[in-house]
Protein backbone atom coordinates (compact mmCIF):
# COMPACT_ATOMS: atom_id res chain seq x y z
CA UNK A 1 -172.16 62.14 75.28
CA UNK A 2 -170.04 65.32 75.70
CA UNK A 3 -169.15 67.36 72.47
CA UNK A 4 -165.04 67.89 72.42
CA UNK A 5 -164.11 70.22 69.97
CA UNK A 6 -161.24 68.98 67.49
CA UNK A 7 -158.39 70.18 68.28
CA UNK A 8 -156.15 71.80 65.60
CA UNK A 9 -152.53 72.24 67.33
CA UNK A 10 -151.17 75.41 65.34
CA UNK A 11 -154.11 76.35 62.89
CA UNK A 12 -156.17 79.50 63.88
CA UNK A 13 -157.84 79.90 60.48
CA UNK A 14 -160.99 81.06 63.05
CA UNK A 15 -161.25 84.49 63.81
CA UNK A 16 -163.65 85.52 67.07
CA UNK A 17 -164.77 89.11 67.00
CA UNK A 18 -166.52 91.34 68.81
CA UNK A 19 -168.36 94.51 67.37
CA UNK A 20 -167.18 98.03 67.49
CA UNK A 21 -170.12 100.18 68.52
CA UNK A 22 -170.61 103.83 67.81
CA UNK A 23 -171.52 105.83 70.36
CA UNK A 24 -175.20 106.72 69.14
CA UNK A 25 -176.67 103.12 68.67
CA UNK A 26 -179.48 102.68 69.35
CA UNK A 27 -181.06 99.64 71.33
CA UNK A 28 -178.36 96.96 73.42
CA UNK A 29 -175.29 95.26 72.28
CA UNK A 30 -176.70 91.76 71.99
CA UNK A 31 -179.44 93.57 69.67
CA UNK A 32 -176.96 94.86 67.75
CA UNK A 33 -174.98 92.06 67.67
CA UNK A 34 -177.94 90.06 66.30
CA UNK A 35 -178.77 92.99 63.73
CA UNK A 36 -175.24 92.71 62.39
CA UNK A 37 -175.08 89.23 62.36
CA UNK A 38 -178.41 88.90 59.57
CA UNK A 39 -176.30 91.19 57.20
CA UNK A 40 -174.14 88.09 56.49
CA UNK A 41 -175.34 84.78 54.52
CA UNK A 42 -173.57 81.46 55.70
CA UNK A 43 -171.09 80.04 53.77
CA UNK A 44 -170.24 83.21 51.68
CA UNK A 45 -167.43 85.07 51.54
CA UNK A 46 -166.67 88.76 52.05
CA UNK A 47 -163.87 91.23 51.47
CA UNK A 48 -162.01 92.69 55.27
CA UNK A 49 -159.93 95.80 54.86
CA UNK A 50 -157.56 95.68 57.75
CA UNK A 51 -158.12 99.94 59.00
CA UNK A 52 -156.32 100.07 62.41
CA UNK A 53 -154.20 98.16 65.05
CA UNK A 54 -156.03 98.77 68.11
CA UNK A 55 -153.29 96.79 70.28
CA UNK A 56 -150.83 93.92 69.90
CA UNK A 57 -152.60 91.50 67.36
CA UNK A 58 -156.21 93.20 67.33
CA UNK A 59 -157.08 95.18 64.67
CA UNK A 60 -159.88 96.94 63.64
CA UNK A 61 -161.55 95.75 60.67
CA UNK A 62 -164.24 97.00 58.04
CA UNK A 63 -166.43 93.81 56.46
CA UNK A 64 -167.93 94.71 53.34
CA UNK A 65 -171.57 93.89 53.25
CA UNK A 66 -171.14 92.45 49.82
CA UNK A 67 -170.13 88.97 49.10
CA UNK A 68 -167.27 88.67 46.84
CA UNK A 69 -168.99 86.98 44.09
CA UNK A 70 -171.62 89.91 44.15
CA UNK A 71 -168.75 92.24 44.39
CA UNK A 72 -167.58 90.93 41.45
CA UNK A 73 -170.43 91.11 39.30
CA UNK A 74 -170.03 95.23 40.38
CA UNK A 75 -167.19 95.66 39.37
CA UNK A 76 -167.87 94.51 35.96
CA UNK A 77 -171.08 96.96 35.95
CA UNK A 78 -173.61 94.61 36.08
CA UNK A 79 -176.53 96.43 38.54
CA UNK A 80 -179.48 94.61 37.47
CA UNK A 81 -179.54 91.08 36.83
CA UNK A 82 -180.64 87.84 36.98
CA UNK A 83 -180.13 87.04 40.88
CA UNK A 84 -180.72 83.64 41.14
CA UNK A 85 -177.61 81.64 42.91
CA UNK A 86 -176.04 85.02 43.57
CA UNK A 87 -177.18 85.15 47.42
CA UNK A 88 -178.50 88.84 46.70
CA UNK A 89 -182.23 89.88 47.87
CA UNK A 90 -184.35 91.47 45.25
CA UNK A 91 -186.89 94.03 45.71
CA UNK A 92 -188.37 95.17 42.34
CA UNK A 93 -185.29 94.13 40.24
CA UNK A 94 -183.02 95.95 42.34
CA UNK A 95 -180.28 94.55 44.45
CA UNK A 96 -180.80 94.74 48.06
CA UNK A 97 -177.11 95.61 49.52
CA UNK A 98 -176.20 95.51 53.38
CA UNK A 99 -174.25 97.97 54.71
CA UNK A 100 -170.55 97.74 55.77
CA UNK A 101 -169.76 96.40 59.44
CA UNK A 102 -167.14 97.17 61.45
CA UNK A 103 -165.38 94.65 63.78
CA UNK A 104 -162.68 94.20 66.06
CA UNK A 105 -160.86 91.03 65.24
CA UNK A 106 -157.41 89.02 66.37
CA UNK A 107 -155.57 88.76 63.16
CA UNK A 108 -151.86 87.70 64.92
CA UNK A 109 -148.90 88.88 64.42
CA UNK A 110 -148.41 88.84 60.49
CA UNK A 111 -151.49 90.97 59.85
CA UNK A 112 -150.67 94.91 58.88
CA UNK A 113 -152.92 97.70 58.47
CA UNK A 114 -154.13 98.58 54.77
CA UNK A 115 -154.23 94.58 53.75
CA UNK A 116 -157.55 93.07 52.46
CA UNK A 117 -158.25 89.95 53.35
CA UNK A 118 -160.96 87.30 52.56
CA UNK A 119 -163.48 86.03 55.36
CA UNK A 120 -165.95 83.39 55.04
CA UNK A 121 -168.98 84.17 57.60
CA UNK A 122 -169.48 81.16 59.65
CA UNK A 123 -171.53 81.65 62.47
CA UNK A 124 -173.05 84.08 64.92
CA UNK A 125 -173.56 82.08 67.76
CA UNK A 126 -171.98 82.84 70.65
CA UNK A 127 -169.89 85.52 68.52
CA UNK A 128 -169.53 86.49 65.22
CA UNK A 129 -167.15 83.90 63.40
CA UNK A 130 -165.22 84.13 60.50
CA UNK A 131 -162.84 81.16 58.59
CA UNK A 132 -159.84 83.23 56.90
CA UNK A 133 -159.38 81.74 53.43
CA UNK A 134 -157.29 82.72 50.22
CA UNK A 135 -156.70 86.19 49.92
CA UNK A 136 -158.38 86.95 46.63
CA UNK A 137 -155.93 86.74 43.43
CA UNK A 138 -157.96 89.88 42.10
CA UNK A 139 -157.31 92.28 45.31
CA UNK A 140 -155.22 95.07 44.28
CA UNK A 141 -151.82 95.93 46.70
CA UNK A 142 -153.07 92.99 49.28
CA UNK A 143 -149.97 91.57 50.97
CA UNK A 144 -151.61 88.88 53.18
CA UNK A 145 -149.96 85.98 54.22
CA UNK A 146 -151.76 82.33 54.14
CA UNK A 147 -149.78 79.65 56.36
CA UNK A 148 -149.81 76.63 54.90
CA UNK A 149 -152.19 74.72 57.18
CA UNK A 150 -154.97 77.28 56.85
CA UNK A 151 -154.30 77.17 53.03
CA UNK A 152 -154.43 72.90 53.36
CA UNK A 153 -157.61 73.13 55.43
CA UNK A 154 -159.14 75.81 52.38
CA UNK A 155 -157.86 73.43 50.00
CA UNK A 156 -159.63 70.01 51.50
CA UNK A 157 -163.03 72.20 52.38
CA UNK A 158 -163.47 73.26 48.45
CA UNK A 159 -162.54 69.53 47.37
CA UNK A 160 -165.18 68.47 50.06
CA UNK A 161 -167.33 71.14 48.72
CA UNK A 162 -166.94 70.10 44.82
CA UNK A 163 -167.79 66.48 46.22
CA UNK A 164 -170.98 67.28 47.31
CA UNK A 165 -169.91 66.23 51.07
CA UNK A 166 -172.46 65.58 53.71
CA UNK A 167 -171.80 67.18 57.24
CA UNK A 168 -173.56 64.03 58.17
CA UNK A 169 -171.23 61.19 59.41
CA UNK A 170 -172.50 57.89 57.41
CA UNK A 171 -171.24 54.84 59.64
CA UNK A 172 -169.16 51.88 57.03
CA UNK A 173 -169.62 49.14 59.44
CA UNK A 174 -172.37 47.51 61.63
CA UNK A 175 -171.96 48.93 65.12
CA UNK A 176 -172.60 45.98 67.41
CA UNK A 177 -174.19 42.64 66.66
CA UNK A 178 -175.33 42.08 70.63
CA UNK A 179 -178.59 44.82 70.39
CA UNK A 180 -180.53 43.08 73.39
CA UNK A 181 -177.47 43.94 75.95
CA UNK A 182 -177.63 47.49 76.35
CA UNK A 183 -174.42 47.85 78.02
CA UNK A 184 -172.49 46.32 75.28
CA UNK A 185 -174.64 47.87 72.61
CA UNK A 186 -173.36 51.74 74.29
CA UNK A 187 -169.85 50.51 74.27
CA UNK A 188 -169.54 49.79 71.02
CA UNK A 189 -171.36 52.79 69.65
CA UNK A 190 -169.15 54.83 71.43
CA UNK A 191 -166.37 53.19 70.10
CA UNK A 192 -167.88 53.84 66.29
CA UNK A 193 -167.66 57.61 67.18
CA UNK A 194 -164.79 58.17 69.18
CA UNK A 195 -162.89 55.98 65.87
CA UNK A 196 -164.58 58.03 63.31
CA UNK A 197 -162.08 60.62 62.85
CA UNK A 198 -163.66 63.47 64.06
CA UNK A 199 -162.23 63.70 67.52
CA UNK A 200 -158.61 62.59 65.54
CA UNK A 201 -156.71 66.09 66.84
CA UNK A 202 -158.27 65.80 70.52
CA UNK A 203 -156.82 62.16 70.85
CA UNK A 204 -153.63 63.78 69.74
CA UNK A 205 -153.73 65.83 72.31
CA UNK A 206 -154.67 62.87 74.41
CA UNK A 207 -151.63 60.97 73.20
CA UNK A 208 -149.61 63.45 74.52
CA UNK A 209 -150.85 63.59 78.19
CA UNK A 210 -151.17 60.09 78.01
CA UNK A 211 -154.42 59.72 77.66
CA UNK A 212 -154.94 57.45 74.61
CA UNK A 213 -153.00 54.86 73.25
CA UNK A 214 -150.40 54.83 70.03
CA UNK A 215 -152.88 51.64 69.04
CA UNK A 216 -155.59 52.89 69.51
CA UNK A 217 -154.55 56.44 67.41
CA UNK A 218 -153.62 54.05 64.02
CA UNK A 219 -156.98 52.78 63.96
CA UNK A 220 -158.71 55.90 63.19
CA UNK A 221 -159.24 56.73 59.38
CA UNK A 222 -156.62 59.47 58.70
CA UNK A 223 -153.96 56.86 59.54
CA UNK A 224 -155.64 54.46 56.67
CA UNK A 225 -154.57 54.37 52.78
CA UNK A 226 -157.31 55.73 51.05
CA UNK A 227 -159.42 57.50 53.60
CA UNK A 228 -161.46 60.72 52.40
CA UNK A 229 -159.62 63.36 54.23
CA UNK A 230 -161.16 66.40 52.50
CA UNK A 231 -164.51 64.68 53.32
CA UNK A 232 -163.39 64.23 57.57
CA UNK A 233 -161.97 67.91 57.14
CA UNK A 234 -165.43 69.28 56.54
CA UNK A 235 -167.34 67.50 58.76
CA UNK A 236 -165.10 67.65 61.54
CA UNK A 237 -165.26 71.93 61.28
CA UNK A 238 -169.21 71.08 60.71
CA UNK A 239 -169.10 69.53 64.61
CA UNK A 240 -167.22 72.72 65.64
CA UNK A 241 -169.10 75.58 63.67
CA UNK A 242 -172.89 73.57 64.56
CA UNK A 243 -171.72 72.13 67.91
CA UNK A 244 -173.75 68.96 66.37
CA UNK A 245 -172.41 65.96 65.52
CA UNK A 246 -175.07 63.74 63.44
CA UNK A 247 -174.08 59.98 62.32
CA UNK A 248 -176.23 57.73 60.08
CA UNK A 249 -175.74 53.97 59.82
CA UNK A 250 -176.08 50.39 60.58
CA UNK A 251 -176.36 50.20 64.72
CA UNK A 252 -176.96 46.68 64.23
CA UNK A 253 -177.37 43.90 61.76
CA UNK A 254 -180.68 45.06 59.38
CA UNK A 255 -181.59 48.44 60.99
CA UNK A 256 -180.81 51.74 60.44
CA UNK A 257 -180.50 54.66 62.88
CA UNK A 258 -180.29 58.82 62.91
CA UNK A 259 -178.58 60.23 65.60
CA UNK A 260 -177.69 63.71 66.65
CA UNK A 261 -176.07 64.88 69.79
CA UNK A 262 -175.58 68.80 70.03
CA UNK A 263 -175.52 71.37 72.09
CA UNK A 264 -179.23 73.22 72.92
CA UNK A 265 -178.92 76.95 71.59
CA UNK A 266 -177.54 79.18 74.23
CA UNK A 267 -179.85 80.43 77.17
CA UNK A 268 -182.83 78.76 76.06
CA UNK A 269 -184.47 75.04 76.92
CA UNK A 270 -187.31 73.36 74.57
CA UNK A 271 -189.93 73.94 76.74
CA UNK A 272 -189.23 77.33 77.13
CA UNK A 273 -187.04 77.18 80.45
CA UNK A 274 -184.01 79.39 80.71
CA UNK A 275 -180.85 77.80 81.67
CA UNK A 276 -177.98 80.77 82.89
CA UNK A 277 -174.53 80.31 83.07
CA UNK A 278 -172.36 82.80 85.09
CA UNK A 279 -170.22 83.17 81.90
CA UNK A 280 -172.00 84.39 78.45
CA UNK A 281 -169.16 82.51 77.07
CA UNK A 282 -168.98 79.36 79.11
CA UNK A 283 -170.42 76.24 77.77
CA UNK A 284 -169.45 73.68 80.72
CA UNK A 285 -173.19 73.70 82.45
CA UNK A 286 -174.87 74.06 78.47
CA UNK A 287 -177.98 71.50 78.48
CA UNK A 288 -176.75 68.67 75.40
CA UNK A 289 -179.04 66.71 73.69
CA UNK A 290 -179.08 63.58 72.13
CA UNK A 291 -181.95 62.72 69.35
CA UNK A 292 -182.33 59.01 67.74
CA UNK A 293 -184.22 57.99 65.32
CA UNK A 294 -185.33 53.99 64.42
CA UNK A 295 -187.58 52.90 61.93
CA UNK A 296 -188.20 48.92 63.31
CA UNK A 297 -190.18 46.12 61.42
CA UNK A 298 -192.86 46.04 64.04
CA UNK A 299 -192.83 49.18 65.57
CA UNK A 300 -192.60 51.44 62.98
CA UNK A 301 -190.75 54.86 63.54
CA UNK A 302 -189.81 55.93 67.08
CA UNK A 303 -187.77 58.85 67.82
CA UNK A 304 -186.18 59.43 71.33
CA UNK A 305 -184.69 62.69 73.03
CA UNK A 306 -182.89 62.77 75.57
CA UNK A 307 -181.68 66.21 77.49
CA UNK A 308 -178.99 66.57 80.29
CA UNK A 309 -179.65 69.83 82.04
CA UNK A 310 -177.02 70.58 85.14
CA UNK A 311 -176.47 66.99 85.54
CA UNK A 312 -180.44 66.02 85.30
CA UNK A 313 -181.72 64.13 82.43
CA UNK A 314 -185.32 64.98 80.11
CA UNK A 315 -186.20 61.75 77.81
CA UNK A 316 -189.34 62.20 75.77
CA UNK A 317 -190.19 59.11 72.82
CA UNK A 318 -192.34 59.80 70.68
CA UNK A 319 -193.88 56.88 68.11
CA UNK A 320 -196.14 56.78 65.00
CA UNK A 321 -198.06 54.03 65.62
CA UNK A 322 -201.01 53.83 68.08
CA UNK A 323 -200.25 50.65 69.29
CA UNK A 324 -196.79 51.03 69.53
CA UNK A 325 -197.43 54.03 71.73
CA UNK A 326 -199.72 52.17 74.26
CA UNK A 327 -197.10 49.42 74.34
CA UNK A 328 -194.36 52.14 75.31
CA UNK A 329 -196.85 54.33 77.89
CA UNK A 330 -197.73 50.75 79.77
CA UNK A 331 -193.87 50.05 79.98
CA UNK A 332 -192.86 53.94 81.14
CA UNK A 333 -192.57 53.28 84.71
CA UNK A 334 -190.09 50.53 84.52
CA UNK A 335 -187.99 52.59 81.92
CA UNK A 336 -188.23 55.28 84.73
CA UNK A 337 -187.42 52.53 87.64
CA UNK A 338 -184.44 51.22 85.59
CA UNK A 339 -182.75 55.19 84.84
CA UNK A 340 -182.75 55.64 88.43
CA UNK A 341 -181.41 52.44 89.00
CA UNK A 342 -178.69 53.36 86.86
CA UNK A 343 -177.43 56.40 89.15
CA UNK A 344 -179.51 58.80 86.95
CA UNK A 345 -181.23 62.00 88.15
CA UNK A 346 -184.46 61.86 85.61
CA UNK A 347 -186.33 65.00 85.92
CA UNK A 348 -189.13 63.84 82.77
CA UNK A 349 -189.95 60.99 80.96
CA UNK A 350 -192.86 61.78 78.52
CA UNK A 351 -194.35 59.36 76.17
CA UNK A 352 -196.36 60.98 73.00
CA UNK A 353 -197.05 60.69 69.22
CA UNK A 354 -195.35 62.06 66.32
CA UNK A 355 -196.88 65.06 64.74
């Protein structure tokens, strides 16, 4: 299953940037891309004073290396405290502070030098990435402007945030009731999570071309009365920010299943392969896996991974029981047989036990 990034027609709370390197660094830029990129935690957020327009809607910005609520505690003169929950490192009672970073960074049109803005680090992988949220009340002369769709997308990710939300999408209904036809059985879970809601602005899209159906668009939750919105915001920008979209539920009557599908982390395979790209930034030949989980009355747990790498396909199952694994190894040349059949290209089909 291909990843397809939601589409959010006329929001660009996301901000891509690129470093600005001084002339004496030392080491490469992808180094010092990866140095920068530790100075930031995940989830926090950090003050951006808006220094220069470089051209059109690029500026050049300095990110403080403080998070605000750090910067906060400051500003009230607090040096030395308790820093448990505030994100800060400690080394012998002392506050461990990284250093500012400077950044180029695509602000649009509204954005003027001398405003300070506030930047929640998301990523660093395959750039830096920042989600621009509420310019802090407490910011002295800041003249930012939030539109309203970056400041309804803030809103739902704190109520999603207060609610405890899982990034993990738990399924409400059985998936399919006909688990011995495997066909029908791959229909229908593809159905469950193209319907889920998190492909809802790419359908849109699809809508538009004519590529999806009016009908089809009403039966997806944020057309239902009472659907958790805030809780689909978050997950949905979890799918985009990870490039991992994991489900829990019911894939048939009785039984349970994990599954992940996600992209493998750029430039490197799990057996240590490299896979290149003749783009640093292009993502179409990017090996995507697909991890399930089952824990079955008579098998106990088995786990399956499968790997699509330039159109070739990696499956290794791994189980925890000894007898379940001879049962699967005797049976591993049919399974083999039958991908083939299917039009597969199967470069590996391994069969081993759980660690």
């Amino acid at each position: 299953m291909m990843l397809k990034q939601p589409d959010l027609a006329g929001v660009n709370p996301v901000s891509r940037v690129m470093p600005v390197l001084v002339v004496d660094s030392i080491g490469s830029t992808a180094q010092e891309l990866g140095d920068r990129a530790t100075q930031f935690v995940k989830g926090q957020e950090y003050f951006a004073h808006v220094l220069s327009n470089v051209s059109g809607t690029t500026f050049t910005v300095k990110v403080d290396g403080l998070d605000l609520k750090n910067a906060a505690l400051k500003g009230a003169g607090i040096e030395n405290t308790d820093l448990k929950g505030t994100g800060l490192k400690s080394t012998d009672n002392k506050a461990s502070i990284p250093t500012d970073v400077l950044l180029k960074m695509d602000l649009g049109a509204a954005a003027k030098t001398g405003q300070t803005l506030s930047l929640r680090y998301m990523h660093s992988d395959p750039v830096l990435t920042f989600l621009l949220t509420q310019t802090p009340s407490n910011v002295a002369g800041s003249t930012t402007d939030i539109s309203a769709a970056a400041s309804l997308i803030g809103n739902y990710l704190k109520q999603a945030e207060n609610d405890g939300v899982s990034t993990r999408l738990e399924a409400t209904a059985v998936v399919t009731h006909t688990p011995n036809n495997a066909q029908v059985m791959a229909h229908d879970l593809k159905q469950a999570v193209s319907n889920s809601g998190l492909f809802y602005e790419s359908h849109l899209s699809d809508l538009i071309q004519n590529n999806q159906t009016l009908a089809a668009i009403k039966l997806e939750p944020q057309n239902q009365n009472g659907s958790p919105l805030a809780a689909l915001m978050s997950q949905q920008l979890a799918v985009l920010e990870n490039q991992r979209m994991s489900w829990h539920g019911e894939v048939w009557p009785g039984q349970k299943m994990h599954w992940d599908v996600y992209l493998e982390p750029r430039d490197v395979l799990d057996d240590g392969d490299t896979w290149s790209s003749n783009s640093s930034q292009d993502d179409k030949g990017r090996p995507i896996s697909s991890e399930m989980t089952l824990h079955l009355p008579h098998l106990g747990k088995v786990s399956a991974k499968l790997m699509l790498v330039d159109g070739r396909m990696r499956i290794s199952i791994l189980a925890d029981q000894m007898a379940t694994l001879d049962a699967l190894k005797s049976q591993r040349q049919s399974l083999a047989e039958a991908i083939v059949k299917n039009g597969q290209q199967l470069d590996a089909l391994t069969v081993v036990q759980h660690e």
